[in-house]
PDB file of N, CA and C in Angstrom:
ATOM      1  N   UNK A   1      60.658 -96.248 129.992  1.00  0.00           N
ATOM      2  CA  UNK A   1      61.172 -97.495 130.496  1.00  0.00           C
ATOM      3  C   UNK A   1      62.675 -97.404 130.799  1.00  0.00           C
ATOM      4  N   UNK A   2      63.562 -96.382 130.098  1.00  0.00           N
ATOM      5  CA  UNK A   2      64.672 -95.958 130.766  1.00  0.00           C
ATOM      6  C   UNK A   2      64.983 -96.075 132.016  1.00  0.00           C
ATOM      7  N   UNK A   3      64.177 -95.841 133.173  1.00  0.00           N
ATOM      8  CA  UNK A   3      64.252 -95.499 134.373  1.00  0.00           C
ATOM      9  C   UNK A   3      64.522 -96.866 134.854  1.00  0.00           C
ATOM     10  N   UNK A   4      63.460 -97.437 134.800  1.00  0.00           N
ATOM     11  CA  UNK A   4      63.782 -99.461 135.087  1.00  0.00           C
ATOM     12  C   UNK A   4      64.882 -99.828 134.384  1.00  0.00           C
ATOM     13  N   UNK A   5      65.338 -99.704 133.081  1.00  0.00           N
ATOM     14  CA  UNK A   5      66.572 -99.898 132.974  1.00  0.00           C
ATOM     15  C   UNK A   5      67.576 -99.477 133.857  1.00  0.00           C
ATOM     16  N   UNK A   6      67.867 -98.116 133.678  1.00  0.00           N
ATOM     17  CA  UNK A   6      69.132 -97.850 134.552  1.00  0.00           C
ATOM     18  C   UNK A   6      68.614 -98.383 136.026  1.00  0.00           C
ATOM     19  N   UNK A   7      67.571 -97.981 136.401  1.00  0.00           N
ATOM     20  CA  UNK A   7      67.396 -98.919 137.998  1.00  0.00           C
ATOM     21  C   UNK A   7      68.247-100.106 138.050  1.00  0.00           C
ATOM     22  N   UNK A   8      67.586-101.073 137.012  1.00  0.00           N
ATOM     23  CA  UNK A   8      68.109-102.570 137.720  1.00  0.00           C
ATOM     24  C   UNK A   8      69.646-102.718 137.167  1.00  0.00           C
ATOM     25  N   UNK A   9      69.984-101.776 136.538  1.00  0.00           N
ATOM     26  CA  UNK A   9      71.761-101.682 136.122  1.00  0.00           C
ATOM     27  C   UNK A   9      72.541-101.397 137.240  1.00  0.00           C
ATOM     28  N   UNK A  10      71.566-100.030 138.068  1.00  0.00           N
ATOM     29  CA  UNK A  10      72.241 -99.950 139.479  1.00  0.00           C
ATOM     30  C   UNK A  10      72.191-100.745 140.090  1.00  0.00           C
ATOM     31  N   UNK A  11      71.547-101.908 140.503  1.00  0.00           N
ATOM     32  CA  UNK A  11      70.615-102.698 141.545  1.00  0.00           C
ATOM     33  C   UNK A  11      72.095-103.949 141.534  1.00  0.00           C
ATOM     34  N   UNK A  12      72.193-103.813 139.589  1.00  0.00           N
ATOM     35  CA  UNK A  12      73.781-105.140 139.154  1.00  0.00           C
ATOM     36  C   UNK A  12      75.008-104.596 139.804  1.00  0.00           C
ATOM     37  N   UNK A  13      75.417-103.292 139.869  1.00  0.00           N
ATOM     38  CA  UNK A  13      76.496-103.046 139.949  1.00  0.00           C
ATOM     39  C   UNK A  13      76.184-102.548 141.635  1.00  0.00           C
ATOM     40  N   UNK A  14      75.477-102.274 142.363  1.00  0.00           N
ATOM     41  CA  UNK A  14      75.783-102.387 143.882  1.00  0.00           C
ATOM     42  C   UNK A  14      75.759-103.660 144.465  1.00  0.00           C
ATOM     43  N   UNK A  15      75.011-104.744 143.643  1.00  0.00           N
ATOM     44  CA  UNK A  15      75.039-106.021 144.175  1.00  0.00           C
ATOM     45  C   UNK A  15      76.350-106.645 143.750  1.00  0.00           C
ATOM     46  N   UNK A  16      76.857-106.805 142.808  1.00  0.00           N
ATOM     47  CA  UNK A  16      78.249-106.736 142.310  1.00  0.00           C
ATOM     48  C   UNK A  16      79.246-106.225 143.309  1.00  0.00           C
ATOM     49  N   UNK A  17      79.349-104.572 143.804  1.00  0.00           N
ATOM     50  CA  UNK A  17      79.994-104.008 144.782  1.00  0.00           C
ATOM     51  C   UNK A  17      79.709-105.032 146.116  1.00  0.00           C
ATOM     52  N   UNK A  18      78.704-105.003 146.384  1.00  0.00           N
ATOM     53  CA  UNK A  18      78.494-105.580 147.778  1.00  0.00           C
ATOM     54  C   UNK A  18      79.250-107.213 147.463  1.00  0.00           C
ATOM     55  N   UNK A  19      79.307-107.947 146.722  1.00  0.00           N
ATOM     56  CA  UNK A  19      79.474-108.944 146.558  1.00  0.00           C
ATOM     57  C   UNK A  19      81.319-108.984 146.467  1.00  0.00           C
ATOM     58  N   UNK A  20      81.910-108.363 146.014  1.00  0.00           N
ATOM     59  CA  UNK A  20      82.826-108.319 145.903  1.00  0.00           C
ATOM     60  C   UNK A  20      84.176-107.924 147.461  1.00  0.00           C
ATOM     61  N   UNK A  21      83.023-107.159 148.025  1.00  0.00           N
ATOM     62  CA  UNK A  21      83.497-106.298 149.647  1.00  0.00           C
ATOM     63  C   UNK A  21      83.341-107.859 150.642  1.00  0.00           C
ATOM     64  N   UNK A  22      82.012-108.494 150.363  1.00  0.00           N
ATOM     65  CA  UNK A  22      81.807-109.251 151.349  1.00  0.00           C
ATOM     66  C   UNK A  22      82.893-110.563 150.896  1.00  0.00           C
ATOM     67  N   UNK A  23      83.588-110.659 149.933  1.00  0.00           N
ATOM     68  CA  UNK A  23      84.089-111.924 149.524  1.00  0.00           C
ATOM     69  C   UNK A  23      85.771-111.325 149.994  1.00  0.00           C
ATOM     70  N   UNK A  24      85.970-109.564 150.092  1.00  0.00           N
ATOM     71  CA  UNK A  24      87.662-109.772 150.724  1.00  0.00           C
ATOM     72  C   UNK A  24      87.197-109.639 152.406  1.00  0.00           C
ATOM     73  N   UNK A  25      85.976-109.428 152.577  1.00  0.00           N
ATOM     74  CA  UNK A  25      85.913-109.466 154.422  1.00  0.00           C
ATOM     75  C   UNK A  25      86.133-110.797 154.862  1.00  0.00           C
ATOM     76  N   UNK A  26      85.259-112.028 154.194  1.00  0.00           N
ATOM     77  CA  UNK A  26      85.481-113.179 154.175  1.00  0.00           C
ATOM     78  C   UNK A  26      86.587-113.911 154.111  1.00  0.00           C
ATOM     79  N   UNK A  27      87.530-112.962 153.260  1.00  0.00           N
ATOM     80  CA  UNK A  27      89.212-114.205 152.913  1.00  0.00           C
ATOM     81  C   UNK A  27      89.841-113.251 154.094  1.00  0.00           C
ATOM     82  N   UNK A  28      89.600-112.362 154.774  1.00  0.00           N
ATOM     83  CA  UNK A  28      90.521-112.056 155.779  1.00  0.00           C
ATOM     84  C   UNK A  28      90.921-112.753 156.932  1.00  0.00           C
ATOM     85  N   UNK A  29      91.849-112.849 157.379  1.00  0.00           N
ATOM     86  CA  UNK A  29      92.443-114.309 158.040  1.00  0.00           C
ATOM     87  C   UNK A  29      91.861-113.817 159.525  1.00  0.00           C
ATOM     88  N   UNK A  30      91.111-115.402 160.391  1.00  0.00           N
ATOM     89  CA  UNK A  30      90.497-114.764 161.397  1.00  0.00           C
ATOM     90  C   UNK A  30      91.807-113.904 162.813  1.00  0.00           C
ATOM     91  N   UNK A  31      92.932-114.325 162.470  1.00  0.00           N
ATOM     92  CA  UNK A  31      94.060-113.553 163.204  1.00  0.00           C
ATOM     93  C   UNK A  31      94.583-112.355 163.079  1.00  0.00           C
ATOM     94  N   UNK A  32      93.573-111.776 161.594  1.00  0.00           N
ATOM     95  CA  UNK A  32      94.025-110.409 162.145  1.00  0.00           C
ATOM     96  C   UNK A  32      92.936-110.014 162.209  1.00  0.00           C
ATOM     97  N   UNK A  33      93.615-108.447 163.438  1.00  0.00           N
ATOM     98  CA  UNK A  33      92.383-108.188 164.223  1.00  0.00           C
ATOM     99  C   UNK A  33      91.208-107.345 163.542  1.00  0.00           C
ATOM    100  N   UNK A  34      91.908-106.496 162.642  1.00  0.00           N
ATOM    101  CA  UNK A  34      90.933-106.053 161.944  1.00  0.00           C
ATOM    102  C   UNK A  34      90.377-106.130 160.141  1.00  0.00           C
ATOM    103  N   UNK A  35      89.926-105.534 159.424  1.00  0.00           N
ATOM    104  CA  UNK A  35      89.434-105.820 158.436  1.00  0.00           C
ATOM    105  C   UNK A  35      89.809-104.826 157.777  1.00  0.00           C
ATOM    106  N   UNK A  36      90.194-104.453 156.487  1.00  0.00           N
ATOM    107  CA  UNK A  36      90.367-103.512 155.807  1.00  0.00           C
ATOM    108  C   UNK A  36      88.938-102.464 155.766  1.00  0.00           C
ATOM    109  N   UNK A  37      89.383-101.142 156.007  1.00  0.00           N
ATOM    110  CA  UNK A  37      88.215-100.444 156.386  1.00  0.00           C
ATOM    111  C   UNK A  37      87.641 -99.906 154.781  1.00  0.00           C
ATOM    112  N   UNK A  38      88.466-100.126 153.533  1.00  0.00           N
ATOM    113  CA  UNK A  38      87.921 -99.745 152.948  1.00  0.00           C
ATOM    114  C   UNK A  38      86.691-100.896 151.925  1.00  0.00           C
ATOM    115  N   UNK A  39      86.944-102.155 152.929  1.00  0.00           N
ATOM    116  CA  UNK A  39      86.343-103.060 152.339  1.00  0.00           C
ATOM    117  C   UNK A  39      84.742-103.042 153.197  1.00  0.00           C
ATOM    118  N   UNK A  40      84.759-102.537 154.391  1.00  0.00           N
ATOM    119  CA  UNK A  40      83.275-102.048 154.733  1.00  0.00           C
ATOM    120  C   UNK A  40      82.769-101.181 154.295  1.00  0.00           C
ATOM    121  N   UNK A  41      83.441-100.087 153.905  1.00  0.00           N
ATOM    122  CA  UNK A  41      82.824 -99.149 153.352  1.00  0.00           C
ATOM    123  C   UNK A  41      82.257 -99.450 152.073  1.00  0.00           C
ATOM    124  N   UNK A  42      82.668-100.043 150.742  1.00  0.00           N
ATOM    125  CA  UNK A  42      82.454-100.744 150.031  1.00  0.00           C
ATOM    126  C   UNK A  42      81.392-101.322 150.353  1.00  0.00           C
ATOM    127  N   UNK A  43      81.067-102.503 151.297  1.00  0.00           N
ATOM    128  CA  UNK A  43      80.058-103.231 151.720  1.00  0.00           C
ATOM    129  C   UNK A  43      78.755-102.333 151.827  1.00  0.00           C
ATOM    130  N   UNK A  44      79.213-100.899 152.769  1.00  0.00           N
ATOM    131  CA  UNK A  44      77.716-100.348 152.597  1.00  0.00           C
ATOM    132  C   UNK A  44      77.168 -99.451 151.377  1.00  0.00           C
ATOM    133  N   UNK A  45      78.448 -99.064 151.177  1.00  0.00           N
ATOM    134  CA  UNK A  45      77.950 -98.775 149.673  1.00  0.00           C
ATOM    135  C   UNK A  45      77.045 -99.282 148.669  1.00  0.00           C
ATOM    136  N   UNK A  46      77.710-100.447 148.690  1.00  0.00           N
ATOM    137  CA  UNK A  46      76.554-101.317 147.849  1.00  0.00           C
ATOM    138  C   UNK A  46      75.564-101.971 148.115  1.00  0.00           C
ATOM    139  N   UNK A  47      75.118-101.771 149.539  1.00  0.00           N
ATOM    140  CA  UNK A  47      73.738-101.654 150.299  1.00  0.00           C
ATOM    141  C   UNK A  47      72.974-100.871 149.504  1.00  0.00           C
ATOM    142  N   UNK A  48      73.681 -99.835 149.630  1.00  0.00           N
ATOM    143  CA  UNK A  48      73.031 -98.362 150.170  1.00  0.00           C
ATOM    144  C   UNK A  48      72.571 -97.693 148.362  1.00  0.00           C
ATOM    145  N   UNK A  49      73.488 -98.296 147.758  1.00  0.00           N
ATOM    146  CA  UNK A  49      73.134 -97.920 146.147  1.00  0.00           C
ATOM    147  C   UNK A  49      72.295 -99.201 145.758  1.00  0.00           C
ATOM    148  N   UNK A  50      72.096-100.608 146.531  1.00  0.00           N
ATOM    149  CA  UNK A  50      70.941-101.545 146.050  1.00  0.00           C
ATOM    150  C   UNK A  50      69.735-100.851 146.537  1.00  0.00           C
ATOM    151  N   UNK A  51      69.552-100.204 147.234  1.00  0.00           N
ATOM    152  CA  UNK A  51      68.079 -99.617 148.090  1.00  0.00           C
ATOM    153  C   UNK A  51      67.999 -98.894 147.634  1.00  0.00           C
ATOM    154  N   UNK A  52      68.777 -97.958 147.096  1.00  0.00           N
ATOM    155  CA  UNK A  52      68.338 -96.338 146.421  1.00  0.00           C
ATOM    156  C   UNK A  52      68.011 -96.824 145.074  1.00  0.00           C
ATOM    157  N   UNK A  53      68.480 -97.931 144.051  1.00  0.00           N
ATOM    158  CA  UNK A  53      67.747 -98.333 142.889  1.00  0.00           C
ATOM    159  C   UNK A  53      66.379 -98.602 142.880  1.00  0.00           C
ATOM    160  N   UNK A  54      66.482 -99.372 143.963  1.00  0.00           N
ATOM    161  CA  UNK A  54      64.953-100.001 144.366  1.00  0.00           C
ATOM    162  C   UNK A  54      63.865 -99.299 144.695  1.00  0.00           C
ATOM    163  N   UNK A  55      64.179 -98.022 145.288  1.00  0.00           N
ATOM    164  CA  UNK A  55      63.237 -97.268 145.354  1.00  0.00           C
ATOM    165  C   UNK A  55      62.793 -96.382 144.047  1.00  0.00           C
ATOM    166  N   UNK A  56      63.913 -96.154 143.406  1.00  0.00           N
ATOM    167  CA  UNK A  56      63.884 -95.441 141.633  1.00  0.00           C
ATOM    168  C   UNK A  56      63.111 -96.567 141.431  1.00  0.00           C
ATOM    169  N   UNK A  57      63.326 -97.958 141.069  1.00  0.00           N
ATOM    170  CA  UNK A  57      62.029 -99.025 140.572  1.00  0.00           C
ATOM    171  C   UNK A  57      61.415 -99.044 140.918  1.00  0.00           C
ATOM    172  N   UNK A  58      60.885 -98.433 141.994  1.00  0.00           N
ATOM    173  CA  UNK A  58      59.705 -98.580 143.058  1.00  0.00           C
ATOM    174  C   UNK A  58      58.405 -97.053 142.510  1.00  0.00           C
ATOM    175  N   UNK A  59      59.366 -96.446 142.445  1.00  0.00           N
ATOM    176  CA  UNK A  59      58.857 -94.720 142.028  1.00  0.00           C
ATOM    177  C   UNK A  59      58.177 -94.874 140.844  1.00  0.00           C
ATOM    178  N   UNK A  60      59.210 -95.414 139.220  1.00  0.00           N
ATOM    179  CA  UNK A  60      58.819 -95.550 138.533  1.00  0.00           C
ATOM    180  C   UNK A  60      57.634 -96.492 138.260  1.00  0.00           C
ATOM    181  N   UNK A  61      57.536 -97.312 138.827  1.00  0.00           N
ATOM    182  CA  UNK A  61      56.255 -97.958 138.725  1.00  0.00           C
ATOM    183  C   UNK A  61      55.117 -97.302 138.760  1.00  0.00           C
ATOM    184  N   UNK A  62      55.482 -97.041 140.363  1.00  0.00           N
ATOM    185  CA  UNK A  62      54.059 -96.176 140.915  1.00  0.00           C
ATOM    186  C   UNK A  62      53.412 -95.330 139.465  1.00  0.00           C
ATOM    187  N   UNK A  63      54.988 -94.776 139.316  1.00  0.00           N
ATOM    188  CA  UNK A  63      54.518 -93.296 137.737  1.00  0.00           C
ATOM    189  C   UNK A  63      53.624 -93.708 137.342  1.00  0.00           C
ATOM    190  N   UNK A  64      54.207 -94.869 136.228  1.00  0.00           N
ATOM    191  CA  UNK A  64      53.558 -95.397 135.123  1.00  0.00           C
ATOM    192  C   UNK A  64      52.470 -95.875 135.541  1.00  0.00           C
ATOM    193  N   UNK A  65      51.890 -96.821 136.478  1.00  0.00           N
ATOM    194  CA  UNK A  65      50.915 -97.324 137.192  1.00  0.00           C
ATOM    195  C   UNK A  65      49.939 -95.967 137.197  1.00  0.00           C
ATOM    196  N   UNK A  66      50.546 -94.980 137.776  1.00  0.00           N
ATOM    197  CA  UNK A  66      49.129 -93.744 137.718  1.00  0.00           C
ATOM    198  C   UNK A  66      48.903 -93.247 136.136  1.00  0.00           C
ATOM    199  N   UNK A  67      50.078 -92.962 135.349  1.00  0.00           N
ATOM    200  CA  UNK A  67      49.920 -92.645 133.949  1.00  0.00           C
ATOM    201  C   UNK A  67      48.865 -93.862 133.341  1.00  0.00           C
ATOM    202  N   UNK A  68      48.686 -94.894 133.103  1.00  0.00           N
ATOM    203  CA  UNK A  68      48.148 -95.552 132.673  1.00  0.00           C
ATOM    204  C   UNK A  68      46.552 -95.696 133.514  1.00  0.00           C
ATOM    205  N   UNK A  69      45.971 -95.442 134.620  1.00  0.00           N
ATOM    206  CA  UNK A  69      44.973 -95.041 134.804  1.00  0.00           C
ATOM    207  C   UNK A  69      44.533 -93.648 134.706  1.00  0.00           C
ATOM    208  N   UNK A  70      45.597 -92.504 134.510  1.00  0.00           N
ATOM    209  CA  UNK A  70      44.365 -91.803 133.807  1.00  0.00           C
ATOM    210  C   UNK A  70      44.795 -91.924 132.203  1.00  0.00           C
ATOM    211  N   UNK A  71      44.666 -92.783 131.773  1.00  0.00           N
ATOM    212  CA  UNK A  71      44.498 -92.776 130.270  1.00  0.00           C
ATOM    213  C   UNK A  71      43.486 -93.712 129.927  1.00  0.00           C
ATOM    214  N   UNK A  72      43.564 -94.552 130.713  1.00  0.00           N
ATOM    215  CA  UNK A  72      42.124 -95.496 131.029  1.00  0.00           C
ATOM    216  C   UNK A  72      40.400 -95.212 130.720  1.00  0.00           C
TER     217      UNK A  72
END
């Protein structure tokens, strides 16, 4: 059950990341022209580490889901 743990720990802290990127893209004033680039990058980051948890929760399931039919 480790695995679902650390999964949804990642799942907190890229949603956290993402949440944090999208809230300085947001206070950036619409007059300037651009956005701090390290605040998109950030943004996909924590896309990109919410989807890669999700699929570790996704995997582990499956596991256990087959471990428990053949023990059945």
């Amino acid at each position: 059950m480790q695995v679902l743990a650390n999964g949804i720990t990642g799942i907190q802290r890229g949603l956290a990341t993402t949440r944090s990127a999208a809230t300085e893209i947001a206070q950036t004033p619409i007059q300037e022209k651009s956005v701090d680039a390290s605040a998109l990058t950030d943004l996909k980051q924590g896309t990109t580490q919410v989807q890669a948890n999700a699929k570790s929760i996704t995997a582990a399931d499956a596991t256990i889901g087959s471990l428990l039919d053949i023990m059945a």
